[in-house]
Protein backbone atom coordinates (compact mmCIF):
# COMPACT_ATOMS: atom_id res chain seq x y z
CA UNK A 1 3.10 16.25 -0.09
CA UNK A 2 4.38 13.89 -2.53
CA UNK A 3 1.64 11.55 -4.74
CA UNK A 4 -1.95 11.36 -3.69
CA UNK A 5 -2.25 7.43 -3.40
CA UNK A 6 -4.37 5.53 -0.72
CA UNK A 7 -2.38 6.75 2.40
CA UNK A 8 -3.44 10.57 1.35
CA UNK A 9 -6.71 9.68 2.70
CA UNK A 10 -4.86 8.92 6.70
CA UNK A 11 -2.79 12.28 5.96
CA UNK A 12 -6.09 13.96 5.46
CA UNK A 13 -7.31 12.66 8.46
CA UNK A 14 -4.26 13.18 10.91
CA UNK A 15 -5.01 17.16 9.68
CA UNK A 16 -8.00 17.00 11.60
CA UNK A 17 -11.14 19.73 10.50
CA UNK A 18 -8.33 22.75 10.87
CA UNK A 19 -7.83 25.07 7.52
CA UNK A 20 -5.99 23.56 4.64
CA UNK A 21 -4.22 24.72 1.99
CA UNK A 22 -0.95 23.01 0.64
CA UNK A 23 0.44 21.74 -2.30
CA UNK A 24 1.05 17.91 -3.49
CA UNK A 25 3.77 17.23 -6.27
CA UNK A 26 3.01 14.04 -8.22
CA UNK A 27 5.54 11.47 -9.42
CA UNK A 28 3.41 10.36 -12.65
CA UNK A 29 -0.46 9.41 -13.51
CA UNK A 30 -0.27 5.79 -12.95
CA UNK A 31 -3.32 4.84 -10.95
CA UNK A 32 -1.19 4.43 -7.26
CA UNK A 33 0.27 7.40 -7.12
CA UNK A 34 -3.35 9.55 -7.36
CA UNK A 35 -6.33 7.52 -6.98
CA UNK A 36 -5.99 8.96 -3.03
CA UNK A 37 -7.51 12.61 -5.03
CA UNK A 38 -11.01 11.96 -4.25
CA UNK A 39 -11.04 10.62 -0.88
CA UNK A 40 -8.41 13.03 0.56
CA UNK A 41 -10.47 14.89 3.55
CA UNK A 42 -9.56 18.25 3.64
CA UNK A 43 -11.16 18.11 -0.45
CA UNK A 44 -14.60 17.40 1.13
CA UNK A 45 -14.50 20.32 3.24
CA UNK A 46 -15.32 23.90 1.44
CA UNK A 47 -12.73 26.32 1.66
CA UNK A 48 -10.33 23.72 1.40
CA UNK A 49 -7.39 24.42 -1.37
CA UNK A 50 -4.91 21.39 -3.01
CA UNK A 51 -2.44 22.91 -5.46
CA UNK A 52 -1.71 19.92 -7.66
CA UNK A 53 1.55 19.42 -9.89
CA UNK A 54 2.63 16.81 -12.13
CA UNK A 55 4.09 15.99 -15.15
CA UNK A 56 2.80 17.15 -18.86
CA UNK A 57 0.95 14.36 -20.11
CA UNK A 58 1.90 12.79 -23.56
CA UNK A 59 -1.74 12.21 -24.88
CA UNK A 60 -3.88 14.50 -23.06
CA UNK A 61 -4.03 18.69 -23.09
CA UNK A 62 -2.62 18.80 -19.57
CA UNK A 63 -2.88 17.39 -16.05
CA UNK A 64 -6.48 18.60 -15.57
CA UNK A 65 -8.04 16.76 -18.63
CA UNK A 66 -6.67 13.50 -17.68
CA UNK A 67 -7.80 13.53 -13.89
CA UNK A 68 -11.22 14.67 -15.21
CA UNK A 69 -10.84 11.16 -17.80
CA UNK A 70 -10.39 9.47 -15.02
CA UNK A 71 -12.91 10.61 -12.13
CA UNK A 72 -16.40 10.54 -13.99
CA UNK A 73 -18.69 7.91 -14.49
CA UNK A 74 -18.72 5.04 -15.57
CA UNK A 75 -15.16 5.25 -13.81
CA UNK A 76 -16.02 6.88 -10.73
CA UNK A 77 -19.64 8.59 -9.52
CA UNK A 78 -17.95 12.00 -8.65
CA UNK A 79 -15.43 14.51 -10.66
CA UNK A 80 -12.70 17.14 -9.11
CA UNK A 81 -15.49 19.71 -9.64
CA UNK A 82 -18.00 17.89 -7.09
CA UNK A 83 -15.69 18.56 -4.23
CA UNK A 84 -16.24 20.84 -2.22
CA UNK A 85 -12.35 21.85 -1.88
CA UNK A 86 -11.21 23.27 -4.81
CA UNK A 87 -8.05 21.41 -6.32
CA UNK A 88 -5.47 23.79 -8.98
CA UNK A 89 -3.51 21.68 -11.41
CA UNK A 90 -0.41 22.99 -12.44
CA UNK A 91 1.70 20.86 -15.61
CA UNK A 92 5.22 20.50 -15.06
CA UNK A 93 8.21 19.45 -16.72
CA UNK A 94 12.31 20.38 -15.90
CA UNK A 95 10.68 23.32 -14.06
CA UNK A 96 11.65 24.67 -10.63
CA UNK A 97 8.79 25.73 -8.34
CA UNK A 98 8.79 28.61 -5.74
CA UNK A 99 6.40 28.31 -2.35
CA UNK A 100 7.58 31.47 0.17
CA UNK A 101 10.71 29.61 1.66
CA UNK A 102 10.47 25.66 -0.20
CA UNK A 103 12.09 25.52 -3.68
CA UNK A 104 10.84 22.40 -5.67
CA UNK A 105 13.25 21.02 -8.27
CA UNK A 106 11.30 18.64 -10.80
CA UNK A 107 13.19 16.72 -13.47
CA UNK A 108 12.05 13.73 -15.97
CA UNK A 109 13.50 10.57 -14.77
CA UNK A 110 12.99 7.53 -16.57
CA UNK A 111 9.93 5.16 -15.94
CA UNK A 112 7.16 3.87 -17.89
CA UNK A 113 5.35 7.16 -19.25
CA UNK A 114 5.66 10.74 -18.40
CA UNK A 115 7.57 10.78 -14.97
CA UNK A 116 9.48 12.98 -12.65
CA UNK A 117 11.53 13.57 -9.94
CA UNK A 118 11.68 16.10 -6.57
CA UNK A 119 14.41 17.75 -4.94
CA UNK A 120 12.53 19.87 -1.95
CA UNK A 121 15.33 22.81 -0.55
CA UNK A 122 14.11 24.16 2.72
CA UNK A 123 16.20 26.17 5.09
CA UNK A 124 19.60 24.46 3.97
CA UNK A 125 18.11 21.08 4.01
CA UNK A 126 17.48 18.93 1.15
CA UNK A 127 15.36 15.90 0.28
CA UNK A 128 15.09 14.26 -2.95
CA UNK A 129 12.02 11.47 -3.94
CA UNK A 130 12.53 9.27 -6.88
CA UNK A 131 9.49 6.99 -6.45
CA UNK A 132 9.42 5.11 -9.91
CA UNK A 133 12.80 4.96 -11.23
CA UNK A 134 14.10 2.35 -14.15
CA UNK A 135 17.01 0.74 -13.60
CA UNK A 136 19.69 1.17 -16.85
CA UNK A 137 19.81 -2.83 -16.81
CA UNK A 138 21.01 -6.12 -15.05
CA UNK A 139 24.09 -4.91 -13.21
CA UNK A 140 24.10 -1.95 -14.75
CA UNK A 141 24.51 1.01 -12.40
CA UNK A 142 24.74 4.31 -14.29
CA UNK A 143 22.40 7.55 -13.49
CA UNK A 144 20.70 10.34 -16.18
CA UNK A 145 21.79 13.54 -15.58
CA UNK A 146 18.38 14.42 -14.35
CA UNK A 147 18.58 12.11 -11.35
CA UNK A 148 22.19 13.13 -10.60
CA UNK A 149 20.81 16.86 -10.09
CA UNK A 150 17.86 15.65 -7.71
CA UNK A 151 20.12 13.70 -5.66
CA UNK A 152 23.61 15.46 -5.34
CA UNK A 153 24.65 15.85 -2.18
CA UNK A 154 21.02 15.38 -0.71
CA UNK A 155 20.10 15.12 3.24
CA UNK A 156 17.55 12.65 2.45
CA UNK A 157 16.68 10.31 -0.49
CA UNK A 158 13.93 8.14 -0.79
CA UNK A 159 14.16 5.93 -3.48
CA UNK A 160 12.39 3.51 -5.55
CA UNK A 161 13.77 -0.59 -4.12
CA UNK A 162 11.03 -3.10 -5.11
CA UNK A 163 13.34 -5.42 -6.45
CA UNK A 164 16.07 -8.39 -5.48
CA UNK A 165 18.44 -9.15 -8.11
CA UNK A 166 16.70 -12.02 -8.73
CA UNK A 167 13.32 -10.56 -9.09
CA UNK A 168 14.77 -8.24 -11.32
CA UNK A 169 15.88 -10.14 -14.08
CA UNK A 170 12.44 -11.34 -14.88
CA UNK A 171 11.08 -7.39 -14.64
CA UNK A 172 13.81 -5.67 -15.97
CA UNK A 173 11.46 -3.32 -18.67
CA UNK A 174 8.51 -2.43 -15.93
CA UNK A 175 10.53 0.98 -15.09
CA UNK A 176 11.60 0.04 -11.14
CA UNK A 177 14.83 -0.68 -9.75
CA UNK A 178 16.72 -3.03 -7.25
CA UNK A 179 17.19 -2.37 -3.79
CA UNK A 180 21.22 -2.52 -4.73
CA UNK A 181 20.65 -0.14 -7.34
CA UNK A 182 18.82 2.59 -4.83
CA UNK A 183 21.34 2.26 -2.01
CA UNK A 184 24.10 2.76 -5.29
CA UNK A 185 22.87 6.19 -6.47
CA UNK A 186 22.84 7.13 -3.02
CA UNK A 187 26.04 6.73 -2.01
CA UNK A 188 27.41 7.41 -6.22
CA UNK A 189 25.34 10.99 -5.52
CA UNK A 190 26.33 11.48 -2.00
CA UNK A 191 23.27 11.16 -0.19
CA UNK A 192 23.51 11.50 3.61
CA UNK A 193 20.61 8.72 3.98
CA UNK A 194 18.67 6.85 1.50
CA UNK A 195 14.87 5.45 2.36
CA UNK A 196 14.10 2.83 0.62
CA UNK A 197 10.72 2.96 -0.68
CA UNK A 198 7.86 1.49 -2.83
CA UNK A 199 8.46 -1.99 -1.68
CA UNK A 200 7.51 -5.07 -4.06
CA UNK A 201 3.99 -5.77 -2.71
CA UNK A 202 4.96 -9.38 -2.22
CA UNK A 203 7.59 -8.52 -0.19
CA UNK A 204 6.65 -9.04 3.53
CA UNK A 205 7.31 -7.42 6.76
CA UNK A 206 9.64 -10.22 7.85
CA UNK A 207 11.58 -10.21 4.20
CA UNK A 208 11.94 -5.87 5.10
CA UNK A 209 13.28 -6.68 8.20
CA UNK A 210 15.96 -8.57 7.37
CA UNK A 211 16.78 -6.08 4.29
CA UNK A 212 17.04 -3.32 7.05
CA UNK A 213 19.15 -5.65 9.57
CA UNK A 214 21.35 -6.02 6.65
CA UNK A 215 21.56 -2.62 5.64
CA UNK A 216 22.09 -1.35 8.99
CA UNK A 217 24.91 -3.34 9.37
CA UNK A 218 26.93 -3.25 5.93
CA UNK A 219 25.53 -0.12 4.13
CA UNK A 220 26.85 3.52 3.37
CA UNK A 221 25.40 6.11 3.09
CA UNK A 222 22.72 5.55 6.27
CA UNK A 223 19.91 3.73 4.74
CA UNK A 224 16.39 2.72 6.16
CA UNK A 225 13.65 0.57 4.98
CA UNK A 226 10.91 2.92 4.99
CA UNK A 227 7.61 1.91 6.51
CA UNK A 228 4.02 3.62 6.73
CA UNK A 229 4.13 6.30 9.54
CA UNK A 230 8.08 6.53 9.61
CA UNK A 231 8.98 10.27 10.25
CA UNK A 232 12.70 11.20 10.00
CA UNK A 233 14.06 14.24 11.65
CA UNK A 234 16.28 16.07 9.29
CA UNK A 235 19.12 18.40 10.34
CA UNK A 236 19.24 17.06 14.31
């Protein structure tokens, strides 16, 4: 799993009541990407085991202490200890991550705060996810070397696109990108196929579909506009 924000909770559910224990590898701390933690399902079910990683906070002692800032009251009426899954924090940084036959590649990548950056190896295929990613500037299409490592050569990127051009210039500091700039570092990395991914939430259905129709006619590499419950078959 990648970030634990609201659609966690329909993972949780599509697992059904069997046995769980996996690992999710967060992005950052910024409320979206993990305020899914306490209503995941599997975590309300004893037994139950979430192996937690993210990035080594700036102002707290680790991952743990800030998730425990967070979920307790006032905030919220129940803490990571009240579930009755049991949920492992790990704090990570350029660190590389071992689970039986997955290797998981994290690297800082620039955003606003502590963030970073997967590349997920499995059985010769690749997949990289840059969620929050901060474009150099206007026009300006350059990549750290941290993102160039996630991304070389990948099977599948998905990528941070919430912005036009347009849109852009007015949010140019609040650490996203433009939908030219994601489909760029795909093809200046050589992705096979970028997804393009946390969409502008003003940005419609109908406003998607035409960036897709577009893309599908003029882009390379491959790209799609990624939408909930999109699964893409790697390796076919």
């Amino acid at each position: 799993m990648f970030d634990l924000g609201t659609g966690s909770r329909y993972l949780g559910l599509d697992h059904g009541a069997e046995p769980f224990d996996a690992s999710c590898f967060v992005s950052h701390l910024h409320w979206d990407h993990i305020q899914g933690l306490p209503f995941f399902p599997p975590l309300l079910r004893p037994g139950n085991r979430l192996d937690l990683y993210a990035p080594r906070p700036e102002r707290h002692e680790s991952v743990a202490d800030v998730i425990d800032t967070i979920l307790c009251p006032p905030l919220f009426p129940v803490g990571v200890s009240d579930l009755p899954g049991e949920v492992v924090f790990h704090d990570l940084g350029n660190d590389e991550v071992r689970l039986g036959e997955v290797t998981v590649m994290s690297r800082y990548i620039p955003h606003i705060g502590r963030t970073l950056g997967y590349r997920l190896e499995w059985n010769g295929l690749s997949v990289a996810y840059l969620s929050d990613h901060q474009q150099p500037g206007v026009d300006v299409y350059d990549m750290c070397p941290g993102v160039e490592v996630l991304c070389r050569d990948v099977d599948l990127l998905i990528h941070d696109a919430q912005y036009t051009r347009d849109e852009f210039i007015k949010r140019s500091t609040w650490g996203h990108c433009t939908i030219d700039y994601a489909i760029w570092t795909g093809k200046a990395a050589g992705a096979k196929q970028v997804a393009l991914f946390h969409h502008d939430p003003m940005h419609d259905d109908r406003m998607l579909d035409t960036v897709a129709s577009v893309c599908g006619r003029h882009c390379t590499p491959n790209v799609v506009v990624a939408r909930e419950g999109l699964t893409i078959q790697l390796g076919a």
